[in-house]
C-alpha atoms as a PDB file:
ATOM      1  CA  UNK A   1      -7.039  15.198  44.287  1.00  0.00           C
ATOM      2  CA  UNK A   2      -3.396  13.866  44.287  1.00  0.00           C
ATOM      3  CA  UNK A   3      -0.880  15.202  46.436  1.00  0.00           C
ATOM      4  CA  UNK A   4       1.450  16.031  43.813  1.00  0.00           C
ATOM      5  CA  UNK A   5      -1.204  17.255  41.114  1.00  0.00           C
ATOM      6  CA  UNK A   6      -2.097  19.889  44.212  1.00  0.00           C
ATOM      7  CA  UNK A   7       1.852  20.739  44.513  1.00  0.00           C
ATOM      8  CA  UNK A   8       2.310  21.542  40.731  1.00  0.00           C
ATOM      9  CA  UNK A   9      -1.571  23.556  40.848  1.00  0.00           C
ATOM     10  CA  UNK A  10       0.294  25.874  43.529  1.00  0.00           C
ATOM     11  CA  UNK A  11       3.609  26.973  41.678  1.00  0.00           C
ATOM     12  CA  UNK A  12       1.695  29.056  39.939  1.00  0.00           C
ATOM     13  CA  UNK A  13       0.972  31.853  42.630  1.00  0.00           C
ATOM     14  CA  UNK A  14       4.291  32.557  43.252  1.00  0.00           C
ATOM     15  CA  UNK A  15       4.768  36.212  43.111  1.00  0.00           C
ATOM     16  CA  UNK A  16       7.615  38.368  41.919  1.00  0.00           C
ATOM     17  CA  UNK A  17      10.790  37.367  42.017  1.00  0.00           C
ATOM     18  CA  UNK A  18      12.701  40.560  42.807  1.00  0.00           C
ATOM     19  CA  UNK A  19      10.768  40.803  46.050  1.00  0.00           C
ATOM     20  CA  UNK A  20      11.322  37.267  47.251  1.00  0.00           C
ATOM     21  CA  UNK A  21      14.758  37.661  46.690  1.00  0.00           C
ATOM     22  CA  UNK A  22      15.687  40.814  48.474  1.00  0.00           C
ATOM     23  CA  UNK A  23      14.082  39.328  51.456  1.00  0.00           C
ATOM     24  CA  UNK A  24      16.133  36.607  51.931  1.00  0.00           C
ATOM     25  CA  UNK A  25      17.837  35.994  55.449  1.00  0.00           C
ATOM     26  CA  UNK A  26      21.364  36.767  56.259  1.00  0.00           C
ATOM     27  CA  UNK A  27      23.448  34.340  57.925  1.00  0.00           C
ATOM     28  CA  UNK A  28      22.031  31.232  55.703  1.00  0.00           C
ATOM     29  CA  UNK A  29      23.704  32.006  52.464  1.00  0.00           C
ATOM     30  CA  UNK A  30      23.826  28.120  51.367  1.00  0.00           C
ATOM     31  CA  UNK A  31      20.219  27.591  52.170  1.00  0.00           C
ATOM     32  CA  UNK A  32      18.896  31.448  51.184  1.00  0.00           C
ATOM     33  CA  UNK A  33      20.625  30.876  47.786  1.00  0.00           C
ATOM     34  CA  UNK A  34      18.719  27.671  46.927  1.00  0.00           C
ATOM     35  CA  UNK A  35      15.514  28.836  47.575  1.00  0.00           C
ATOM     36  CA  UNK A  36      15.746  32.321  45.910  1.00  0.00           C
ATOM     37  CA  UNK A  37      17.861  30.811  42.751  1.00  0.00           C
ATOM     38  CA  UNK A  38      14.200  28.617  42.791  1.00  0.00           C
ATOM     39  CA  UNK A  39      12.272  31.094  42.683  1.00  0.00           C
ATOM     40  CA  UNK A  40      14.054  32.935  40.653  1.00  0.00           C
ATOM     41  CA  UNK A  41      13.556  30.233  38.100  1.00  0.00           C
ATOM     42  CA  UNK A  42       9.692  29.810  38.422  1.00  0.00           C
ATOM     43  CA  UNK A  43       8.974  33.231  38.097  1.00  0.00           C
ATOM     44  CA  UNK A  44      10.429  33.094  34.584  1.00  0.00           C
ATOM     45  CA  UNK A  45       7.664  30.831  33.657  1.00  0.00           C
ATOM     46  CA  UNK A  46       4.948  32.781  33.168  1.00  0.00           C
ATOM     47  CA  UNK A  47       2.992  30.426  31.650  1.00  0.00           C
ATOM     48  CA  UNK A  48       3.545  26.640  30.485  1.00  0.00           C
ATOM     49  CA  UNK A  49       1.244  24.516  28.743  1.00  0.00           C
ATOM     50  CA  UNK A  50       2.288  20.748  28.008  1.00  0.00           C
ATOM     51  CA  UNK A  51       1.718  16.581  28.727  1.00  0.00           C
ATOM     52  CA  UNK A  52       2.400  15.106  31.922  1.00  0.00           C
ATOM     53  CA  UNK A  53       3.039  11.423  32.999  1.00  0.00           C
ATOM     54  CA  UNK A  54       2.615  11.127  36.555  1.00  0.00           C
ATOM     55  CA  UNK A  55       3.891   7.698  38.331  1.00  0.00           C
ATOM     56  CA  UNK A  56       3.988   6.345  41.825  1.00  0.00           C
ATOM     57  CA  UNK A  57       6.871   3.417  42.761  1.00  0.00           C
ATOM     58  CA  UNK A  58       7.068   1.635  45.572  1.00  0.00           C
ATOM     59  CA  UNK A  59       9.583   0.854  48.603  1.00  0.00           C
ATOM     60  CA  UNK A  60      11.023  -1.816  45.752  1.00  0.00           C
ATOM     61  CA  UNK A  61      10.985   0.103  43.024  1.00  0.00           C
ATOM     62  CA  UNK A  62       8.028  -1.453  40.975  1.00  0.00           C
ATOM     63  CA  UNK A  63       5.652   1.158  39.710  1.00  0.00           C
ATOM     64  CA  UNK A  64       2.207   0.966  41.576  1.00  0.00           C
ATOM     65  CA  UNK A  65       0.480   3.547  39.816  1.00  0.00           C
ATOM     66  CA  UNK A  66       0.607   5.647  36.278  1.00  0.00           C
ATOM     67  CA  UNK A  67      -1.583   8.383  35.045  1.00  0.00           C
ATOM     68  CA  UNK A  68      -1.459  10.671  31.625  1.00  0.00           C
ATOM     69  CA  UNK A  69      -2.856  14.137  30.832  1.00  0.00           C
ATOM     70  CA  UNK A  70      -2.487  17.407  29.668  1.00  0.00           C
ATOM     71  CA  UNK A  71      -2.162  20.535  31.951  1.00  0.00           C
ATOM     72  CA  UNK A  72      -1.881  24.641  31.098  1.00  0.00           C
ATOM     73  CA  UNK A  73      -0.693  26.924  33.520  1.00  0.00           C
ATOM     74  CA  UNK A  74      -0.518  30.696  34.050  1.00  0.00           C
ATOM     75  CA  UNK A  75       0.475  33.116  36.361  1.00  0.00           C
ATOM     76  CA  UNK A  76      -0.775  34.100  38.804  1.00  0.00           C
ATOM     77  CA  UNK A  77      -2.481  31.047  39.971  1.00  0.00           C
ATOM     78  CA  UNK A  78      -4.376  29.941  36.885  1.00  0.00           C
ATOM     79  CA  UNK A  79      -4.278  25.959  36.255  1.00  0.00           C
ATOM     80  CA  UNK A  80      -6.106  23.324  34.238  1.00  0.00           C
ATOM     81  CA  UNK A  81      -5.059  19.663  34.587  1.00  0.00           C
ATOM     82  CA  UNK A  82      -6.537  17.170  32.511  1.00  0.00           C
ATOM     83  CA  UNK A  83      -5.930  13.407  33.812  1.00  0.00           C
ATOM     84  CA  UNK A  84      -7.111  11.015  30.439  1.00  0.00           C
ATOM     85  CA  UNK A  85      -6.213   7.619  32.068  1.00  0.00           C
ATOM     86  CA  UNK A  86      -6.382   5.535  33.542  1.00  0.00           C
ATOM     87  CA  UNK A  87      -9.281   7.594  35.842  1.00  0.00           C
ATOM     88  CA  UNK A  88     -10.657  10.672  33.353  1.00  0.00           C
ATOM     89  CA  UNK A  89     -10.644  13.729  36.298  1.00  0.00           C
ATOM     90  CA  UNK A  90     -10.293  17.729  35.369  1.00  0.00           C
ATOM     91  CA  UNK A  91      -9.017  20.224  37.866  1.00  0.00           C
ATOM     92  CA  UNK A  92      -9.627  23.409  37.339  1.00  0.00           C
ATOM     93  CA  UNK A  93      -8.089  26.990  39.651  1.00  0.00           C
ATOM     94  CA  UNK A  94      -8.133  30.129  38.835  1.00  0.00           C
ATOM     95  CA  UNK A  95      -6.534  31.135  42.152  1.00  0.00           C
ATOM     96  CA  UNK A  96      -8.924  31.136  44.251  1.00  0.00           C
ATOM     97  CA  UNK A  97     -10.841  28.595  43.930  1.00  0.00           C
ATOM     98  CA  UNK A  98     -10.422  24.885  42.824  1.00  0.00           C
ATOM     99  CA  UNK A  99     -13.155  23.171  40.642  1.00  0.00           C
ATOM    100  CA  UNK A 100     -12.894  18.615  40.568  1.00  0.00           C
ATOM    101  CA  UNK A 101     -14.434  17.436  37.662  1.00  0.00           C
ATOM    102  CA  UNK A 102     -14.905  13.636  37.748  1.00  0.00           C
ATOM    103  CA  UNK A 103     -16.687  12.809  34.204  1.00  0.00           C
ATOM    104  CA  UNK A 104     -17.378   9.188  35.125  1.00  0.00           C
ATOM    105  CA  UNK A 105     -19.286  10.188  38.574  1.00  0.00           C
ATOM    106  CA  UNK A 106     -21.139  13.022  36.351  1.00  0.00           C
ATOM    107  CA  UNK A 107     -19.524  14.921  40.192  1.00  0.00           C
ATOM    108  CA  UNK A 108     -17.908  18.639  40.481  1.00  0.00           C
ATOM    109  CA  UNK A 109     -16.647  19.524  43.833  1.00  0.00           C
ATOM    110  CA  UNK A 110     -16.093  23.246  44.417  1.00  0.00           C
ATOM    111  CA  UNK A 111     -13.312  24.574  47.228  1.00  0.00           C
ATOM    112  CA  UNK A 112     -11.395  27.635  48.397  1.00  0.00           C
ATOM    113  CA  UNK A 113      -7.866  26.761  47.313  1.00  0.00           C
ATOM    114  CA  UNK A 114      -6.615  27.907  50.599  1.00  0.00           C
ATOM    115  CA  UNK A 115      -7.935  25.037  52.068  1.00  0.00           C
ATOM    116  CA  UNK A 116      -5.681  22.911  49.968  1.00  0.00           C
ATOM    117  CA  UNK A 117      -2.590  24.637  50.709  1.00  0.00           C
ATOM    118  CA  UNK A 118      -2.985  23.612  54.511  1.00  0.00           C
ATOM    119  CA  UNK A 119      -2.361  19.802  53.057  1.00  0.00           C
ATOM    120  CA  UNK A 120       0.472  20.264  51.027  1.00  0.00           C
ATOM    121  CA  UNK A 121       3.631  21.371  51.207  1.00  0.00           C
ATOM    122  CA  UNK A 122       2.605  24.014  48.524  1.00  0.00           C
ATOM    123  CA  UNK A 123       4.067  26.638  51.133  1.00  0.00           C
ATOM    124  CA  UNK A 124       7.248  26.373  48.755  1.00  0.00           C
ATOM    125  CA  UNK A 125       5.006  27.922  46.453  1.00  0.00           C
ATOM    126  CA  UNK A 126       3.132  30.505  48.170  1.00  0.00           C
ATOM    127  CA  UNK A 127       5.816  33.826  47.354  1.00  0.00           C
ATOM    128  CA  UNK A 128       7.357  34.283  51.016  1.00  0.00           C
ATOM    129  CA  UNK A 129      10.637  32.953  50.760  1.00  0.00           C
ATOM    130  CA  UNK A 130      11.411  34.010  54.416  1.00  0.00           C
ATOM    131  CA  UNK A 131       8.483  31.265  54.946  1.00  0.00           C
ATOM    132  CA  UNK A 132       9.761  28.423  52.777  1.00  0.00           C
ATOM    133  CA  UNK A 133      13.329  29.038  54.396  1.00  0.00           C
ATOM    134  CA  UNK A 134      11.869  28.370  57.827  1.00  0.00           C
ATOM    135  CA  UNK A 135      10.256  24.939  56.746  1.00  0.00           C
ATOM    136  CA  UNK A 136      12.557  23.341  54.208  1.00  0.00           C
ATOM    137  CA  UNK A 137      16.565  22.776  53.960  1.00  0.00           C
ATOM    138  CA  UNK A 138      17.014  23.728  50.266  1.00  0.00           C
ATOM    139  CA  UNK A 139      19.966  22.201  48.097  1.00  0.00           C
ATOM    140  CA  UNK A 140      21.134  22.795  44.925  1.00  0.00           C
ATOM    141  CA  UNK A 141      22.811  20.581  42.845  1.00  0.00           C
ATOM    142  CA  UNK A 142      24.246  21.382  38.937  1.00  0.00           C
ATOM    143  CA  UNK A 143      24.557  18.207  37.004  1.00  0.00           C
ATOM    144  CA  UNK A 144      25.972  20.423  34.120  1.00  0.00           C
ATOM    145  CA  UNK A 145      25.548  23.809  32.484  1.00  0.00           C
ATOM    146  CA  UNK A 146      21.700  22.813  31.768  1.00  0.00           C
ATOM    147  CA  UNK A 147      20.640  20.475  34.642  1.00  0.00           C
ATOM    148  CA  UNK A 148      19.693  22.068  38.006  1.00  0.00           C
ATOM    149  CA  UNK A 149      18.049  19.655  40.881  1.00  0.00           C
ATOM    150  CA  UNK A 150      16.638  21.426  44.202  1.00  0.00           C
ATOM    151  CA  UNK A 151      16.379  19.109  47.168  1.00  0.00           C
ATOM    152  CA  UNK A 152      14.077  20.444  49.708  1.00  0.00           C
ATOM    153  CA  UNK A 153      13.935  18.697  52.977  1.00  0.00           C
ATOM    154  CA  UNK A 154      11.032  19.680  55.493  1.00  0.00           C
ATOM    155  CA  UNK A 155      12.351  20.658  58.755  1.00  0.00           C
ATOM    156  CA  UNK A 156       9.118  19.564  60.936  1.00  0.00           C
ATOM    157  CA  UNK A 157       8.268  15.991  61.897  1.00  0.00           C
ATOM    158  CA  UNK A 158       4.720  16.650  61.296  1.00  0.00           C
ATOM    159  CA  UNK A 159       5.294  16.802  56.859  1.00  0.00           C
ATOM    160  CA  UNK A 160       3.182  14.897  54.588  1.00  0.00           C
ATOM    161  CA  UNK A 161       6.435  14.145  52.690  1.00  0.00           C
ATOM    162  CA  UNK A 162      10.248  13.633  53.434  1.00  0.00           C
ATOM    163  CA  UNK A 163      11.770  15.236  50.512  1.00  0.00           C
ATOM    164  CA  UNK A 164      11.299  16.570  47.198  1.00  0.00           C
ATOM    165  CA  UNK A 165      13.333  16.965  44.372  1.00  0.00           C
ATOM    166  CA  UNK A 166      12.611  19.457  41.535  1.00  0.00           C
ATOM    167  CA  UNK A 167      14.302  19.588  38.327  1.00  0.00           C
ATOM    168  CA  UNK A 168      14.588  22.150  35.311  1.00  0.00           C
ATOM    169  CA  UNK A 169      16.399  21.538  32.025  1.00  0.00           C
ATOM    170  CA  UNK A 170      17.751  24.868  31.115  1.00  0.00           C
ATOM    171  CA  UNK A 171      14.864  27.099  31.578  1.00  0.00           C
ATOM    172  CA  UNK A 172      11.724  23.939  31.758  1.00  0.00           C
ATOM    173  CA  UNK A 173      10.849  22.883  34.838  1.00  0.00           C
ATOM    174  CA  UNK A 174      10.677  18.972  33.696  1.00  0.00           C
ATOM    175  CA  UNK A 175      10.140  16.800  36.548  1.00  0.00           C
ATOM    176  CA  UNK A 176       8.783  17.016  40.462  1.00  0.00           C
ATOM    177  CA  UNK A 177       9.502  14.075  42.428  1.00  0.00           C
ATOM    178  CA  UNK A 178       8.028  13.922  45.786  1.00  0.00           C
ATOM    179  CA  UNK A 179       9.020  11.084  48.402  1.00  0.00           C
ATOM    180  CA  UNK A 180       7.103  10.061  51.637  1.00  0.00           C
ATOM    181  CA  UNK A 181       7.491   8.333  54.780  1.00  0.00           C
ATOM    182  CA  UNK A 182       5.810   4.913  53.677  1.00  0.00           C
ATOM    183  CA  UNK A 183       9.037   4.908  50.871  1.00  0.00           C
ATOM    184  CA  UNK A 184       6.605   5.565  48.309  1.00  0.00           C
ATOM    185  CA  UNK A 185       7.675   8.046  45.678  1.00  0.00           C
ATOM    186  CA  UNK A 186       5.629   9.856  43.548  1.00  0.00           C
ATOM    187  CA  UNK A 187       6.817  11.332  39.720  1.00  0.00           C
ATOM    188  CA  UNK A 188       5.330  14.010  37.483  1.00  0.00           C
ATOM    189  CA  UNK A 189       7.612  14.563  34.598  1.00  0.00           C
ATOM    190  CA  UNK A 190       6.277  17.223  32.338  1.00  0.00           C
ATOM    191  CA  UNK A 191       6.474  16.521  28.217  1.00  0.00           C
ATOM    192  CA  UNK A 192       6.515  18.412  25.032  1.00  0.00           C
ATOM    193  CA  UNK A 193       6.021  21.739  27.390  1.00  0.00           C
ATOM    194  CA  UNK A 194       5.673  25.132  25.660  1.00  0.00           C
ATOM    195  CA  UNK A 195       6.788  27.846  28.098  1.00  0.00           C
ATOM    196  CA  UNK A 196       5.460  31.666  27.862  1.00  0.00           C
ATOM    197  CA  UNK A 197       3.153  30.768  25.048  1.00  0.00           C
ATOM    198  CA  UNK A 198      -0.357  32.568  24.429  1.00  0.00           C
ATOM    199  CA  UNK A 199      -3.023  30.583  26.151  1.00  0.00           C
ATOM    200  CA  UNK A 200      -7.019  30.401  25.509  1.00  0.00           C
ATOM    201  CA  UNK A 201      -8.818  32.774  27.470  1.00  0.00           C
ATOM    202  CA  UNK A 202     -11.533  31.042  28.630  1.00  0.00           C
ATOM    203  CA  UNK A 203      -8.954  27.719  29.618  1.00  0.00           C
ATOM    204  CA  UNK A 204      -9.218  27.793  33.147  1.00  0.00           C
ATOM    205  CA  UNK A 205     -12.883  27.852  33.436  1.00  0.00           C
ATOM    206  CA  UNK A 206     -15.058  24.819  34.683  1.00  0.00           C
ATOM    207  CA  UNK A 207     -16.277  23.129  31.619  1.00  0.00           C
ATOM    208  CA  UNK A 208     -19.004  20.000  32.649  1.00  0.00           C
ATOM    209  CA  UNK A 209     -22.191  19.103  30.494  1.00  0.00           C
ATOM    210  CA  UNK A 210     -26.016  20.124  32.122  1.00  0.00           C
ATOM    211  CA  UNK A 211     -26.905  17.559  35.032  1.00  0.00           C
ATOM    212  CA  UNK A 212     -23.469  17.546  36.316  1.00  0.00           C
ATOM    213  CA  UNK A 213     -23.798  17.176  40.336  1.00  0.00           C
ATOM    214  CA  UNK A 214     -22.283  20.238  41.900  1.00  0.00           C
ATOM    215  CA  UNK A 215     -21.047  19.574  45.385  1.00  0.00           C
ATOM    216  CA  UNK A 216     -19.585  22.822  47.116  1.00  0.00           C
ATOM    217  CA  UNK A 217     -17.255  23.624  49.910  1.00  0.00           C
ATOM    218  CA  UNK A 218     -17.933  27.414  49.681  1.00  0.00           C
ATOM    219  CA  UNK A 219     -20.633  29.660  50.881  1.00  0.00           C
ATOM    220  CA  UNK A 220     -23.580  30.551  47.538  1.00  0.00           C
ATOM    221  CA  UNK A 221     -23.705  34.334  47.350  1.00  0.00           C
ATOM    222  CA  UNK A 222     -27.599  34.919  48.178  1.00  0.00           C
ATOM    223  CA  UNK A 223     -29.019  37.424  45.587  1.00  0.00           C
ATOM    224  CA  UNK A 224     -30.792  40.632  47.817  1.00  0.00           C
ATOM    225  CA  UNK A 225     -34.617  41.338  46.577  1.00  0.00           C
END
């Protein structure tokens, strides 16, 4: 799974915002202010449904890599993303676990999403702002009245990333850029997005024909008799 697709899978359990907020630190009002107006934002978004077009551009700026999909989202931690090209791959969470579905390799793989959150900086996502304040810088910056652009710039040497940029128009969060230390940058700009919108009930469950190979990262429950 793609570092960013993991990123965007994690906004999702972000908890409430009134909490997060209150418990900001004193002393940092620059840096407490961009994190909690972020997640002040994200917890407006309930759920989002939409298109994505996710890109990847290299140290001179030529595109390397381009994928298209559709992806529904709900809080708290429920996500379907639906990657039609140029690789057909499903990923499925309903916050707990995370479900791979690779239609070409007739393969599901099956793991405890914790396990991806220690590979991604998805700790920006996790609800403790106290947390996210001790690993990023956070910036704000207001193009105008509707454009609002967080910078967040890790603060250990060990990150998978250097920075990354995330952008809402008004109230839509439309794009998540994410830049590494190779100078590779990688792009998902979210399209034709519906935001707080009735979703399906049964959307976040794994759908894969009969025959599918089932690999699994997490224990089988072992039925007593």
């Amino acid at each position: 799974m793609k570092l960013i697709a993991k990123l965007v899978i994690l906004i999702f359990s972000l908890g409430s915002s009134a909490n997060l907020i209150a418990n900001g630190r004193a002393g940092e009002s620059v840096e407490a202010d961009g994190v909690s107006r972020l997640v002040a934002q994200l917890s407006e978004i309930r759920t989002m449904s939409g298109s994505f077009v996710q890109y990847t551009v290299d140290q001179k700026g030529s595109r390397i890599q381009e994928s298209k999909g559709e992806f529904m989202a709900q809080r708290p931690g429920m996500f379907y993303w639906h990657t039609r090209e140029p690789l057909e791959q499903s990923i499925y969470t309903d916050g707990q676990m995370v479900t791979v579905y690779d239609p070409d390799l007739e393969q599901a793989t099956i793991q405890k999403l914790g396990a991806q959150i220690q590979s991604t900086p998805a700790i920006l996502f996790s609800g403790n702002i106290e947390e996210v304040g001790e690993i990023f810088d956070v910036e704000v910056r207001e193009f105008d009245e509707f454009v609002t652009q967080y910078l967040l710039l890790p603060r250990t040497q060990d990150s998978l990333f250097e920075r990354l940029r995330v952008r809402f128009e008004g109230k839509q969060l439309v794009e998540m850029r994410l830049s590494d230390s190779l100078g590779q940058e990688s792009t998902v700009r979210f399209v034709q997005t519906q935001i707080n919108s009735t979703l399906p009930t049964d959307a976040f469950t794994p759908k894969f024909p009969d025959g599918t190979d089932i690999i699994r990262d997490v224990p089988v429950p072992v039925s007593g008799g």
